[in-house]
N, C-alpha and C. Protein backbone atom coordinates (compact mmCIF):
# COMPACT_ATOMS: atom_id res chain seq x y z
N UNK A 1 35.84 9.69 -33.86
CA UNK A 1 35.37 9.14 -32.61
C UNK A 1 33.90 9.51 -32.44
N UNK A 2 33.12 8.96 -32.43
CA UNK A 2 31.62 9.02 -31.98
C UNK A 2 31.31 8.65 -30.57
N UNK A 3 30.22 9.48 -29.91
CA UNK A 3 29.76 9.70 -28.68
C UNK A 3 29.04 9.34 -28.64
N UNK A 4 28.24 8.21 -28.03
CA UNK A 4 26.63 8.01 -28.08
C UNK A 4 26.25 8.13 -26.48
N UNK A 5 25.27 8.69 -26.33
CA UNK A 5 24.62 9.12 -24.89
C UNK A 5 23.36 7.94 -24.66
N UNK A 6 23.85 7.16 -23.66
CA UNK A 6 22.57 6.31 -23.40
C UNK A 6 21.61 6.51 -22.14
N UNK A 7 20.88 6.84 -22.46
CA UNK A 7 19.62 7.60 -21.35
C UNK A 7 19.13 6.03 -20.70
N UNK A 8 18.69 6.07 -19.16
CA UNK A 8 18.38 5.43 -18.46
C UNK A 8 17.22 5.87 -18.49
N UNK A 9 16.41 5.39 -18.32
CA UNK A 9 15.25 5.45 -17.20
C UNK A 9 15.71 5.48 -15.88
N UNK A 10 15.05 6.34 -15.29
CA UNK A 10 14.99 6.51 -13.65
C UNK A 10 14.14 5.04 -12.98
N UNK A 11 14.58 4.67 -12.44
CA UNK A 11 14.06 3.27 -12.10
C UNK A 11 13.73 3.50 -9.85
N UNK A 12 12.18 3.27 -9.97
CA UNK A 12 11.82 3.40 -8.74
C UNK A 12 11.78 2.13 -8.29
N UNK A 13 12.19 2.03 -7.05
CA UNK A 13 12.18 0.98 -6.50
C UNK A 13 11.14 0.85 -5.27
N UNK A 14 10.16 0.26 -5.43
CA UNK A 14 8.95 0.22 -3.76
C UNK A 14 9.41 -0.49 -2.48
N UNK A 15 9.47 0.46 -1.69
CA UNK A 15 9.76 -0.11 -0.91
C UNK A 15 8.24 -0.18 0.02
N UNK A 16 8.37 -1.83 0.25
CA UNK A 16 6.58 -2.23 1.13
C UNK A 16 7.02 -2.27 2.92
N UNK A 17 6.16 -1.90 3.30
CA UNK A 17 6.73 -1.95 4.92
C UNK A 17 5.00 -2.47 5.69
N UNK A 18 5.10 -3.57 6.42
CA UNK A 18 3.70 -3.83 6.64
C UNK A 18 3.85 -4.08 8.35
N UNK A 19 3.02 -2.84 8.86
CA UNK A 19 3.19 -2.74 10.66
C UNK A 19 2.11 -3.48 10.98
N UNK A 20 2.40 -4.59 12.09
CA UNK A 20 1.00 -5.30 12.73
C UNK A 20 1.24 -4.43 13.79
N UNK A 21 0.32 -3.76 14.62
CA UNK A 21 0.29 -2.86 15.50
C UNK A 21 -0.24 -3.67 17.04
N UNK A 22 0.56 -4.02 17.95
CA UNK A 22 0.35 -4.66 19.22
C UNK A 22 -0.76 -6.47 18.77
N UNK A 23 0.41 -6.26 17.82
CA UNK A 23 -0.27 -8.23 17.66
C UNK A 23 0.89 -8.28 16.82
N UNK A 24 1.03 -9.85 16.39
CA UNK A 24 1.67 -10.74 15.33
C UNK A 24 1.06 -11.19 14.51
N UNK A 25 1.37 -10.80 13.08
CA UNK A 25 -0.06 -10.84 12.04
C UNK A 25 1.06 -12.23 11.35
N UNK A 26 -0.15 -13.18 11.75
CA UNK A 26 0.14 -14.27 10.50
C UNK A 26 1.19 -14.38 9.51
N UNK A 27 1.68 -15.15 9.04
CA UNK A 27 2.80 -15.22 7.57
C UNK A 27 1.94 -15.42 6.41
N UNK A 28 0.82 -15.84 6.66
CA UNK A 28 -0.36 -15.95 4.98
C UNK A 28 -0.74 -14.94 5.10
N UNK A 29 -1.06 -14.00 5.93
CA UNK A 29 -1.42 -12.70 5.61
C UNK A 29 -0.42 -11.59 5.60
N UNK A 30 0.82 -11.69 5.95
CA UNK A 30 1.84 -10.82 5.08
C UNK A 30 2.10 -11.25 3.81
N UNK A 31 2.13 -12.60 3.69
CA UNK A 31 2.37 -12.56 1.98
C UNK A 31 1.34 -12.46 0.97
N UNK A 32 0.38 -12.07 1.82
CA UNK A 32 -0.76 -12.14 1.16
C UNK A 32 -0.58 -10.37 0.84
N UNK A 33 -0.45 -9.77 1.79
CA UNK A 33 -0.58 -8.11 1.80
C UNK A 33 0.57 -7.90 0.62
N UNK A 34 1.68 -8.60 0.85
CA UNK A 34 2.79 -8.45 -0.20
C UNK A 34 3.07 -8.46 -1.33
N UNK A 35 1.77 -9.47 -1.76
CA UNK A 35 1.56 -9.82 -3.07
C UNK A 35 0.55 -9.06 -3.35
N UNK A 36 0.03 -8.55 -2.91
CA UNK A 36 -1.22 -7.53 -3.78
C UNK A 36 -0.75 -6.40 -3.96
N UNK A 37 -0.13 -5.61 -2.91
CA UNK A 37 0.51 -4.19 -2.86
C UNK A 37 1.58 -4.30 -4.15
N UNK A 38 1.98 -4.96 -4.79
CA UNK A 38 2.98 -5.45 -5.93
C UNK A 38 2.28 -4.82 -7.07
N UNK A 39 1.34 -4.76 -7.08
CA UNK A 39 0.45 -4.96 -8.20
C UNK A 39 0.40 -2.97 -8.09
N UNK A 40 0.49 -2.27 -7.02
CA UNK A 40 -0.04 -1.19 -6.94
C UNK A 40 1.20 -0.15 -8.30
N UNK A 41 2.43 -1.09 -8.26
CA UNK A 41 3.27 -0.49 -9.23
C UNK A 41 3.24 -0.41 -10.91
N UNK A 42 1.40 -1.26 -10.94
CA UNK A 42 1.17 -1.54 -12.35
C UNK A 42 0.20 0.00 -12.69
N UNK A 43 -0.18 0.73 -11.69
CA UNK A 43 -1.07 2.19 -11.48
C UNK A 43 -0.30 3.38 -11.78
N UNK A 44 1.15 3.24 -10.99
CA UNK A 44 1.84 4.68 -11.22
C UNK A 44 3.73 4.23 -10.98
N UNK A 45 4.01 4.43 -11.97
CA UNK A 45 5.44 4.11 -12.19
C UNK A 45 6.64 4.92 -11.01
N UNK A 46 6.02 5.49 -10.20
CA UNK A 46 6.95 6.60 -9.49
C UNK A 46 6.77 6.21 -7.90
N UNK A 47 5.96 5.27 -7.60
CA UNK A 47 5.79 4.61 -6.59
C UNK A 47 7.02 4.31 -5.49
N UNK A 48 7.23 5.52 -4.78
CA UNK A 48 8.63 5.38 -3.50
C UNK A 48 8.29 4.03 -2.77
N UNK A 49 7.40 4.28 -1.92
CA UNK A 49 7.15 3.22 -0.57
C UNK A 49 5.06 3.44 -0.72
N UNK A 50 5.22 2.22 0.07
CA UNK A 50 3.69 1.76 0.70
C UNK A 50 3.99 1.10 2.06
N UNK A 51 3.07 1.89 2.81
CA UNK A 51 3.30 1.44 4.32
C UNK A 51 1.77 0.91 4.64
N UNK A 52 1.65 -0.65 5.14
CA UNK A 52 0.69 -0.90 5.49
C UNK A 52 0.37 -1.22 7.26
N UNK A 53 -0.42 -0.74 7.84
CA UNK A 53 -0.62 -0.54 9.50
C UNK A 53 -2.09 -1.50 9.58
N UNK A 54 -2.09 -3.28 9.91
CA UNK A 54 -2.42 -3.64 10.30
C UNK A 54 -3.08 -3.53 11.98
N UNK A 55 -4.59 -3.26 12.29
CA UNK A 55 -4.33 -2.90 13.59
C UNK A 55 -5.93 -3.23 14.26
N UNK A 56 -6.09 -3.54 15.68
CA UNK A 56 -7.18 -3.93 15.72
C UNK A 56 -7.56 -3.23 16.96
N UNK A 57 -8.90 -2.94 16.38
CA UNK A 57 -10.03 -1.45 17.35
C UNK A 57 -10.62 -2.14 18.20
N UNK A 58 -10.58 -2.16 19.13
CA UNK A 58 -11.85 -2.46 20.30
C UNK A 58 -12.81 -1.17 20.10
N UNK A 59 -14.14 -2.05 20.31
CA UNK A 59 -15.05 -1.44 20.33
C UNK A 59 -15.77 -2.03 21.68
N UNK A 60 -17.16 -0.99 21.87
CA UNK A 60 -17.68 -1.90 23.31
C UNK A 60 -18.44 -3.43 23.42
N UNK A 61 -18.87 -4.10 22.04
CA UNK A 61 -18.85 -5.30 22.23
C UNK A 61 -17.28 -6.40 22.74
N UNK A 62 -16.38 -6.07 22.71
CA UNK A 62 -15.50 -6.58 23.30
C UNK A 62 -15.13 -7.19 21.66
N UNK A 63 -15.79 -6.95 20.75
CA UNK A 63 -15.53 -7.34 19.43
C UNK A 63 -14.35 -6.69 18.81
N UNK A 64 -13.03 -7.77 18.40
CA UNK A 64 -11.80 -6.17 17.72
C UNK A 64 -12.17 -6.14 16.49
N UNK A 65 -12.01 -5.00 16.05
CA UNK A 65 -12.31 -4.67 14.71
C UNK A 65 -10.83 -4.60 13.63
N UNK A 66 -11.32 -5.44 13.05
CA UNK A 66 -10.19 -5.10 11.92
C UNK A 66 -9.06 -4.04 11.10
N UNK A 67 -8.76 -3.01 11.16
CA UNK A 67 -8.28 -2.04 10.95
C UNK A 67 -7.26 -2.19 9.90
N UNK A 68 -7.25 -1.25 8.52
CA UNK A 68 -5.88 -1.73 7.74
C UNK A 68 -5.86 -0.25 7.38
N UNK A 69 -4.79 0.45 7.47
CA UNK A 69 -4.40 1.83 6.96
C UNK A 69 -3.44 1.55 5.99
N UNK A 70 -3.51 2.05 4.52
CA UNK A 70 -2.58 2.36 3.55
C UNK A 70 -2.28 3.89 3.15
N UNK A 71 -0.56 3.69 3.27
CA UNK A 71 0.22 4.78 3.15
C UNK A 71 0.70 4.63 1.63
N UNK A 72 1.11 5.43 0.71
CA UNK A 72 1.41 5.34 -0.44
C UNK A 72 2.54 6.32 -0.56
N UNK A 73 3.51 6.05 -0.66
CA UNK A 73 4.34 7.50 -1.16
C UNK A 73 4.77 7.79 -2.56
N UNK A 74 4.41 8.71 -3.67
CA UNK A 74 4.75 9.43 -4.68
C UNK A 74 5.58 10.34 -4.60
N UNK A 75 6.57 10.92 -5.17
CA UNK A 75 7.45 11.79 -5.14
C UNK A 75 6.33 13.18 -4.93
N UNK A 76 6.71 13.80 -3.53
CA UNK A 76 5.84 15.21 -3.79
C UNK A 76 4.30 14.91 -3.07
N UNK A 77 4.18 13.65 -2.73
CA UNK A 77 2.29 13.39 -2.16
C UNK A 77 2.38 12.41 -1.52
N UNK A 78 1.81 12.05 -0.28
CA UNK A 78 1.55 11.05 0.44
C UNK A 78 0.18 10.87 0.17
N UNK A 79 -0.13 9.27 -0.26
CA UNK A 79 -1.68 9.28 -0.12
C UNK A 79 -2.37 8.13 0.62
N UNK A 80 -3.34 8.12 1.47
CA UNK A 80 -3.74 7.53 2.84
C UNK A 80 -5.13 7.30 2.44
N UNK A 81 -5.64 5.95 3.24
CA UNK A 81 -6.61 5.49 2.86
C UNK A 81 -6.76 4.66 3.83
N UNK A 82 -8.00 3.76 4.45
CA UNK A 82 -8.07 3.31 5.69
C UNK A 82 -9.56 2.49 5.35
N UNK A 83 -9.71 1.31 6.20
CA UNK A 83 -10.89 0.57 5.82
C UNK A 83 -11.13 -0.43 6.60
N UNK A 84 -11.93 -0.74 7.63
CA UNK A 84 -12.65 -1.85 8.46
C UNK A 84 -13.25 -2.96 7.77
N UNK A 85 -13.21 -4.00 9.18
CA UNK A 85 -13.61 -5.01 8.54
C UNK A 85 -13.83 -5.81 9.48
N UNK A 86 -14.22 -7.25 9.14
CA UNK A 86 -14.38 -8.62 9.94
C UNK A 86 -13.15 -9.07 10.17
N UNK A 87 -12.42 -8.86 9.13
CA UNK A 87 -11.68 -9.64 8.96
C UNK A 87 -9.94 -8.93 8.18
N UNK A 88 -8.79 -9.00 8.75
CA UNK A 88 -8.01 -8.05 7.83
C UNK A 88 -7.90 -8.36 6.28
N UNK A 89 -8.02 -9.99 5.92
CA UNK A 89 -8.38 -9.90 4.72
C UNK A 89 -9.44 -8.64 4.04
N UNK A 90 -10.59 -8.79 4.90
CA UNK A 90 -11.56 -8.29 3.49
C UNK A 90 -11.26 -6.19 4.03
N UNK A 91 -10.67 -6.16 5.03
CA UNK A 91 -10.29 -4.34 5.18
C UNK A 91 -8.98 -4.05 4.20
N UNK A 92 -8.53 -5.50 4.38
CA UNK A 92 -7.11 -4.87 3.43
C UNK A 92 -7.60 -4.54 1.77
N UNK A 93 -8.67 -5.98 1.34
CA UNK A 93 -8.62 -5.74 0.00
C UNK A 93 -9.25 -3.99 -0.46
N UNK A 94 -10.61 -4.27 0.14
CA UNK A 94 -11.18 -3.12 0.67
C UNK A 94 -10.02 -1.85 0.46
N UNK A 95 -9.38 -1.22 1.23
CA UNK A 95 -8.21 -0.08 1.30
C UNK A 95 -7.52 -0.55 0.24
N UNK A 96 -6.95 -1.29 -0.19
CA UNK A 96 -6.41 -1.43 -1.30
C UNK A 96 -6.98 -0.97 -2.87
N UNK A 97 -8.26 -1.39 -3.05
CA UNK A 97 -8.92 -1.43 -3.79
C UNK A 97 -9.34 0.80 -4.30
N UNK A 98 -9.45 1.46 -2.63
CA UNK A 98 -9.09 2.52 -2.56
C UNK A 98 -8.07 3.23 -3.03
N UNK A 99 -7.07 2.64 -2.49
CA UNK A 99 -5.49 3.04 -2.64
C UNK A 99 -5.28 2.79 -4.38
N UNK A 100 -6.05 1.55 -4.98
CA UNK A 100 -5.33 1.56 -6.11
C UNK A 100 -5.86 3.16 -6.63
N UNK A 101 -7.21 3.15 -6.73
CA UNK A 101 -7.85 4.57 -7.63
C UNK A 101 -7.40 5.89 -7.24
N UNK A 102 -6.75 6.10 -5.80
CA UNK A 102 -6.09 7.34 -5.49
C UNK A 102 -4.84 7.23 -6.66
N UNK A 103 -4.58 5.97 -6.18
CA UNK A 103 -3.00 6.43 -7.18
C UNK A 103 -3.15 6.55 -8.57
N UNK A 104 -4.62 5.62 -9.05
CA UNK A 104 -4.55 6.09 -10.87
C UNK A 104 -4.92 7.88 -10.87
N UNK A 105 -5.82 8.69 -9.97
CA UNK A 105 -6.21 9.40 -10.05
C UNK A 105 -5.29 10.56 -10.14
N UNK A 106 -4.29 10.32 -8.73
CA UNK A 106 -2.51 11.12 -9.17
C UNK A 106 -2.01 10.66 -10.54
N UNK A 107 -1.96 9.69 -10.63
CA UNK A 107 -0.90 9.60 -12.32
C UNK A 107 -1.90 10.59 -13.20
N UNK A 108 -3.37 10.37 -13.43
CA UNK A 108 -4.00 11.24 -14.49
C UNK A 108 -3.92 12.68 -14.49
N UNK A 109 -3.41 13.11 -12.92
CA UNK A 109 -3.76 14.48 -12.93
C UNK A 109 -2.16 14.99 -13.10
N UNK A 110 -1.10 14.24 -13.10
CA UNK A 110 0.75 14.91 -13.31
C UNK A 110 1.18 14.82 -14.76
């Protein structure tokens, strides 16, 4: 009788969670946020969750400011990153673009 042991990979699953904070953010711009944050699992294979907090700043021109906070969770590290804008497009790519190099920077250093 022979035994063979078949090893899995541990398989992470991301979970994306995207908060519009006292507004209703568009459906092209959640699938827009949805489809890029996808990509963040091509940086670090251990990727729990990403929480994105859509949110908009008054300032005293009566102008709102764009606001996009990214949450990242790694087993063991939360990593946060945050970025203004005109527009939540260009704060999201912006924080994103952040968020990706935090997370290559954790994978290089574990």
């Amino acid at each position: 009788m022979n035994l063979f042991l078949i090893e899995e990979k541990k398989r992470f699953i991301m979970l994306t969670q995207i908060h519009a904070v006292h507004f209703t953010a568009d459906a092209k711009l959640v699938e827009m946020v949805e489809e890029k944050v996808k990509k963040l699992e091509h940086f670090h294979p251990k990727i729990e969750s990403v929480d994105v907090y859509l949110k908009l700043e008054n300032n005293h021109a009566k102008i709102k400011e764009k606001v996009v906070e990214i949450k990242v969770g790694i087993p063991g590290h939360k990593l946060f990153c945050m970025n203004k804008g005109e527009t939540f497009e260009t704060a999201f790519l912006h924080a994103l673009e952040s968020a990706s190099e935090l997370v290559k920077k954790k994978k290089e250093t574990n």
